[in-house]
Protein backbone atom coordinates (compact mmCIF):
# COMPACT_ATOMS: atom_id res chain seq x y z
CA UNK A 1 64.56 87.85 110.64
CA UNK A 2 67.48 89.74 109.44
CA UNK A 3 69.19 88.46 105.76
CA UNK A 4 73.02 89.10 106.12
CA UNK A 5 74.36 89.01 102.12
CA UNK A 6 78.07 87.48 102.34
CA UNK A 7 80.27 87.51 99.25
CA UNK A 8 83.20 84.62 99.81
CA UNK A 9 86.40 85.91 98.41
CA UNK A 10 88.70 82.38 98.66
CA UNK A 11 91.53 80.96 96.76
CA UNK A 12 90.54 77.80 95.43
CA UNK A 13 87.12 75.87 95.05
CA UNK A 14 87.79 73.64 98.15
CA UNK A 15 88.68 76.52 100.38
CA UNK A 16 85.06 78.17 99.12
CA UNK A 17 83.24 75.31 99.48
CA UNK A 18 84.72 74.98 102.93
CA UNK A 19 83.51 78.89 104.07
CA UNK A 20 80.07 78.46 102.21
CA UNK A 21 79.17 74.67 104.16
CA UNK A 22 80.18 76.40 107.45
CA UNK A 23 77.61 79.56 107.03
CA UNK A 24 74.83 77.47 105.39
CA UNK A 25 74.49 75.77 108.98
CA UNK A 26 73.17 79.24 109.69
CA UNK A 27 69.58 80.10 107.89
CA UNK A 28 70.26 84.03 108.72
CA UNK A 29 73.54 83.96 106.06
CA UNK A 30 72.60 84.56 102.48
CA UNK A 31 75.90 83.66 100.18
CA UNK A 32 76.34 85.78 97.16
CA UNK A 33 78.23 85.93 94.33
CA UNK A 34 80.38 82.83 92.60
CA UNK A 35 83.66 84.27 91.69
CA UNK A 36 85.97 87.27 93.18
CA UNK A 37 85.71 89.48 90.13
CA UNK A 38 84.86 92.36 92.68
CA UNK A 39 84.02 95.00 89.60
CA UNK A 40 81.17 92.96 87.77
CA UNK A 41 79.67 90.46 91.15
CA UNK A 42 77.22 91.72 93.40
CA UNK A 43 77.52 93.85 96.50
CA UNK A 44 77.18 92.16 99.96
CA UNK A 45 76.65 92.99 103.62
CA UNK A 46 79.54 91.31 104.60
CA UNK A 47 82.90 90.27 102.71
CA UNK A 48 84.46 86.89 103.84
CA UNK A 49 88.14 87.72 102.43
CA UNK A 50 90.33 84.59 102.22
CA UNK A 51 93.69 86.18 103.02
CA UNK A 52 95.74 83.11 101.14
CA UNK A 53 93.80 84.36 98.02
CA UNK A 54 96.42 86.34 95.72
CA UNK A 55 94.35 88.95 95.35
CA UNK A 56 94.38 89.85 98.58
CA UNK A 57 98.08 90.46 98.34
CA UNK A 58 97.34 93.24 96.01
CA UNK A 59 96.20 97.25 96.91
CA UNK A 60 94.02 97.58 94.21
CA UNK A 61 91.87 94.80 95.36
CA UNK A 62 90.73 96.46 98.40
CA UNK A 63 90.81 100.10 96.38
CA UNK A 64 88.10 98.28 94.10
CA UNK A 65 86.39 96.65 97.62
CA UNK A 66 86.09 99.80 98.74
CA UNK A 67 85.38 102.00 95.84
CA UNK A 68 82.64 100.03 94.75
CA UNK A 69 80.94 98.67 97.55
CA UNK A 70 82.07 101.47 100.38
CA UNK A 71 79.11 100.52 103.00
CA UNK A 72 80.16 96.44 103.24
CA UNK A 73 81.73 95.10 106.33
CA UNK A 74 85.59 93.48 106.01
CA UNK A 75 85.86 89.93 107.69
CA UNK A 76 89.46 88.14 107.09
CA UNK A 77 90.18 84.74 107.36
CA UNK A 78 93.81 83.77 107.94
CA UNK A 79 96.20 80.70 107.58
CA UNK A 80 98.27 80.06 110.57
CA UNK A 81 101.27 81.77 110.85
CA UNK A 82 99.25 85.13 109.61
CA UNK A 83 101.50 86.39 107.19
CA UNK A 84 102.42 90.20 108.17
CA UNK A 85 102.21 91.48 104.80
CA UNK A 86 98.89 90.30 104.38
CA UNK A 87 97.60 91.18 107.72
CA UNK A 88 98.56 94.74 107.23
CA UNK A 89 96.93 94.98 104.50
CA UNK A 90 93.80 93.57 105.36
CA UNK A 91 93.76 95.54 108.75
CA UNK A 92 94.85 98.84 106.78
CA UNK A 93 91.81 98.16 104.67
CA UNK A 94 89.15 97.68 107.62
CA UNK A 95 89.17 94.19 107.94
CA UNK A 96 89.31 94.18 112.21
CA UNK A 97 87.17 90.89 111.97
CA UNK A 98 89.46 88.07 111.64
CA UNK A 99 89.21 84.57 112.30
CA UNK A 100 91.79 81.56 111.58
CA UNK A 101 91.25 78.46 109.33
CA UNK A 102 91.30 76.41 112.52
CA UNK A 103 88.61 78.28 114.14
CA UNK A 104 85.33 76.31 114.65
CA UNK A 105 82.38 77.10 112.39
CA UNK A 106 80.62 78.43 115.14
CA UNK A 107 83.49 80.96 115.75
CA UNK A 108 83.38 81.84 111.70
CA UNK A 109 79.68 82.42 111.95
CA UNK A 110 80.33 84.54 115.48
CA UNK A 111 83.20 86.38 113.34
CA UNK A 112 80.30 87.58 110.67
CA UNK A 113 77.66 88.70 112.93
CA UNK A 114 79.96 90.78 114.47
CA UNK A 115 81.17 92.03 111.63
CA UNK A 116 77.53 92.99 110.42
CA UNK A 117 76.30 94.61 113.36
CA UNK A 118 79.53 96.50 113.78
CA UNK A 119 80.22 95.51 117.72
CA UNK A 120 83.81 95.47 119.05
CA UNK A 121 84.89 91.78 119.01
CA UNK A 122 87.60 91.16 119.63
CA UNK A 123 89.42 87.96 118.08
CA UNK A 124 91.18 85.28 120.25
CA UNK A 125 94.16 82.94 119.93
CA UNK A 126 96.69 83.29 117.17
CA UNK A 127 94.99 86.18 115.21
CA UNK A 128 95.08 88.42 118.45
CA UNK A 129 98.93 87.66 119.14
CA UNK A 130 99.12 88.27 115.29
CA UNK A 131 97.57 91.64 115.17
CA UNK A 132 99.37 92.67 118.97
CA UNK A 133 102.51 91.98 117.57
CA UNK A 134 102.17 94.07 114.48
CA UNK A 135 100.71 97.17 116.41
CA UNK A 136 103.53 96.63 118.33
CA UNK A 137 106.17 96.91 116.49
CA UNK A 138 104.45 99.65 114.09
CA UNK A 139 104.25 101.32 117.72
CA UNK A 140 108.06 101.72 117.63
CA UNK A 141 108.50 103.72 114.53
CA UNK A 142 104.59 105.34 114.28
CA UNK A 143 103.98 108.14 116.67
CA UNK A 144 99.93 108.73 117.43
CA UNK A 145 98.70 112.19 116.37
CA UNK A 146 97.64 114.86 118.85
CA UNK A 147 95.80 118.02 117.36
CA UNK A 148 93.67 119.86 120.09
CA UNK A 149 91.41 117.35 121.82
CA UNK A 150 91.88 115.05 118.61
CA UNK A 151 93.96 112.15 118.88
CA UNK A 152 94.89 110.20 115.43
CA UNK A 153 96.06 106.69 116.62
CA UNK A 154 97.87 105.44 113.51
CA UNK A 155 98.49 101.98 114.32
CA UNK A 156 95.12 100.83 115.98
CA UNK A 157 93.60 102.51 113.03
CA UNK A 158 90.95 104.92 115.70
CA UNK A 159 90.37 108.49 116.23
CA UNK A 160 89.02 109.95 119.46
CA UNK A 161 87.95 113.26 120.51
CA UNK A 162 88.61 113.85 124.40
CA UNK A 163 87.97 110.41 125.68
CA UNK A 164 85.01 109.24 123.02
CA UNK A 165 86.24 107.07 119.97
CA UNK A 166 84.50 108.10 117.45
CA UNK A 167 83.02 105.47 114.87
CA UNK A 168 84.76 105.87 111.42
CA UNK A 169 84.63 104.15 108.33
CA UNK A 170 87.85 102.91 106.41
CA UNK A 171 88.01 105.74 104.67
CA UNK A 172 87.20 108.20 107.01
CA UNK A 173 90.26 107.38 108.77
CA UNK A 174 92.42 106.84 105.89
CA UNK A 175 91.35 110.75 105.25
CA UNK A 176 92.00 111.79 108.15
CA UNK A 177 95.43 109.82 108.88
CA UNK A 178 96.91 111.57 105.49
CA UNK A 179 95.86 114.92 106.98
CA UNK A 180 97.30 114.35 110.68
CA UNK A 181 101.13 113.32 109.53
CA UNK A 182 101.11 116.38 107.27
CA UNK A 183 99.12 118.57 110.02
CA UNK A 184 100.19 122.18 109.16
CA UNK A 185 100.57 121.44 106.03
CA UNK A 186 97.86 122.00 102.90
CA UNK A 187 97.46 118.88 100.83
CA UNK A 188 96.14 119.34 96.77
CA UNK A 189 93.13 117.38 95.99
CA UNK A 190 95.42 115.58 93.56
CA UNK A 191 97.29 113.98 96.34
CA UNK A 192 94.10 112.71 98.71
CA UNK A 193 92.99 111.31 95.48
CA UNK A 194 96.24 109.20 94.62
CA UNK A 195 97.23 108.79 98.69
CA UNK A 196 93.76 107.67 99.95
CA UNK A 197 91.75 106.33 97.14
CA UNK A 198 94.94 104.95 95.27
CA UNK A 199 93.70 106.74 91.91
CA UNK A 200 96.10 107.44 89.13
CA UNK A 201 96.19 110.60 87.29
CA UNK A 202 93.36 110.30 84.78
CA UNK A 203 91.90 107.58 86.16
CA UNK A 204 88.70 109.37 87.10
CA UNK A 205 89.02 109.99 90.72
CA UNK A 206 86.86 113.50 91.24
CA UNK A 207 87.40 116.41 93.65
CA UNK A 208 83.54 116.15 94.17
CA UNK A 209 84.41 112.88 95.97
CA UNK A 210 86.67 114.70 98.65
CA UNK A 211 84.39 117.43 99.32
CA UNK A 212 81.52 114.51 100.21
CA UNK A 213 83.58 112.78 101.94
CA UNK A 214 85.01 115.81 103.77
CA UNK A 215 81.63 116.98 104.71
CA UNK A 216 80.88 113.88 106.28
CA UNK A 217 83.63 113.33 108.24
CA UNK A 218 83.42 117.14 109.60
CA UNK A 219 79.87 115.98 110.50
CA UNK A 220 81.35 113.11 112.60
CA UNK A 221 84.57 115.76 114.50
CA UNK A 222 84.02 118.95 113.99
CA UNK A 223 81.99 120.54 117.69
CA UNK A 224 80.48 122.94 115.07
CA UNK A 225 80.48 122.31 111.44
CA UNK A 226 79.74 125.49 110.51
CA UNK A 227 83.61 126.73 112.08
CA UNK A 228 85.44 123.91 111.28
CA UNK A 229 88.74 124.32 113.20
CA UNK A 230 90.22 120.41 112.81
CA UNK A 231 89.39 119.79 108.59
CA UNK A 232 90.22 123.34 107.25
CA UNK A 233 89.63 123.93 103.63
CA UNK A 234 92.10 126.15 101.84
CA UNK A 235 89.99 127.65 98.62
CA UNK A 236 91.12 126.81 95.53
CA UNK A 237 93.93 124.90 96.31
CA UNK A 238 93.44 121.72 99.29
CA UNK A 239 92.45 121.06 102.70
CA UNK A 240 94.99 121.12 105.55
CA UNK A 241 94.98 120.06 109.49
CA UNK A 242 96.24 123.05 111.68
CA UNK A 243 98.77 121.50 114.26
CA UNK A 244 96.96 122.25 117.18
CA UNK A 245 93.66 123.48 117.97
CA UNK A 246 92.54 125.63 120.93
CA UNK A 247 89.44 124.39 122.82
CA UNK A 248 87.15 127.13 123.13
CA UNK A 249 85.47 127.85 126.76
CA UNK A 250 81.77 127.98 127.38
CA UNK A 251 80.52 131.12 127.97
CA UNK A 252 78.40 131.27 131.16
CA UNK A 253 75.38 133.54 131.35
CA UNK A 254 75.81 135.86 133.89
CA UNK A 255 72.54 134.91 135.40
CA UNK A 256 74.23 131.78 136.12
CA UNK A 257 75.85 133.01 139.20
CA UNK A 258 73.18 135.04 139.93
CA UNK A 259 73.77 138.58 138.82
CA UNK A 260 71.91 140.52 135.81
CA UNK A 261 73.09 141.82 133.03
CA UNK A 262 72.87 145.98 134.13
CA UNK A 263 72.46 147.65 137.26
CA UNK A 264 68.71 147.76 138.29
């Protein structure tokens, strides 16, 4: 049997002991971690994030989430009404598994699975009409991103190429989102580095990091990594989009159609 580690972030003891009774009734959850010091606990498969808990009101919280434990899942658990602010964080950070405080345990438990094998559920009641409405009205004033046969949809937080979404992590999109709006434009290492991973000059963000990440997202859009045409790098100075990008066409061997190469 599968182990899944889950690391309770809550606000208060009662609220913890609350999410941690509700996944013991499930021998496959393994709780980890006492405290939501994220920088000295221990990594987890999932993390069950408490969105009344201040620290969830804060970027740097899920800059450290992510930073330090970049291959964990994002869960969020919500009061009713979800507050925007917090929702937008949580969902800007990755957190698409959300449940409410007056979901059944069963439904919590449901929640983390999900979250741990990665499938696409999709969250009923009040957190669904919470999350609709606030694609909806980031809908009026964010415009999706069109380069080629890549589309950069801003507010459902997904990238597709042609008609297949493509399965990116947090950060791959957050990369790739800064890139689209300024498409045609070269952005410095310096500003991926403050912009996406929220580091401050001098606060030991590296440019090794972009290039690694860079590679691996070209593995996951680029047709052929070896011509990158979507993630260009400009030597020496940043990486840029191009604001559109020509499909090329297959070339079809004469022999296709039936005819050889020369006259025989």
């Amino acid at each position: 049997m599968i182990l899944i580690r889950l690391r309770i972030i809550a606000a208060n003891v009662s609220r913890r002991k609350r999410l941690e009774d509700n996944f013991r009734l499930d021998s496959q959850f393994v709780l980890v971690g006492e405290d939501n010091n994220l920088e000295e606990g221990p990594s987890a498969d999932v993390f069950v994030v408490d969105l009344a808990c201040p620290e969830a009101a804060r970027p740097r919280f899920w800059m450290v989430l992510h930073g330090l434990h970049p291959p964990a899942r994002l869960m969020a658990v919500a009061e009713l009404p979800i507050d925007e602010t917090l929702l937008q964080a949580a969902l800007h950070a990755g957190a698409y598994y959300m449940t409410a405080w007056t979901d059944s345990a069963q439904r919590l438990r449901e929640v983390a699975w999900c979250a741990f094998y990665d499938e696409g559920y999709v969250p009923l009641g009040s957190c669904l009409d919470a999350m609709t409405a606030l694609f909806d009205k980031l809908d009026e004033t964010t415009p999706d991103v069109q380069i080629g046969a890549l589309r950069v949809e801003l507010t459902k937080r997904q990238v597709k190429y042609k008609v297949q979404l493509l399965h990116l992590t947090a950060l791959d999109f957050d990369l790739i989102a800064h890139l689209a709006q300024n498409a045609g434009q070269m952005v410095p290492p310096d500003e991926l580095l403050r912009e996406v991973w929220g580091c401050c000059p001098g606060s030991g963000g590296s440019k090794e990091q972009i290039k690694s990440a860079m590679k691996r997202l070209r593995d996951k859009i680029e047709p052929d990594t070896n011509r990158p045409r979507y993630l260009l790098t400009i030597h020496g100075k940043g990486y840029m989009m191009p604001t559109d990008v020509e499909e090329e066409t297959p070339l079809i061997s004469p022999f296709v159609v039936g005819f050889p190469l020369t006259g025989t």
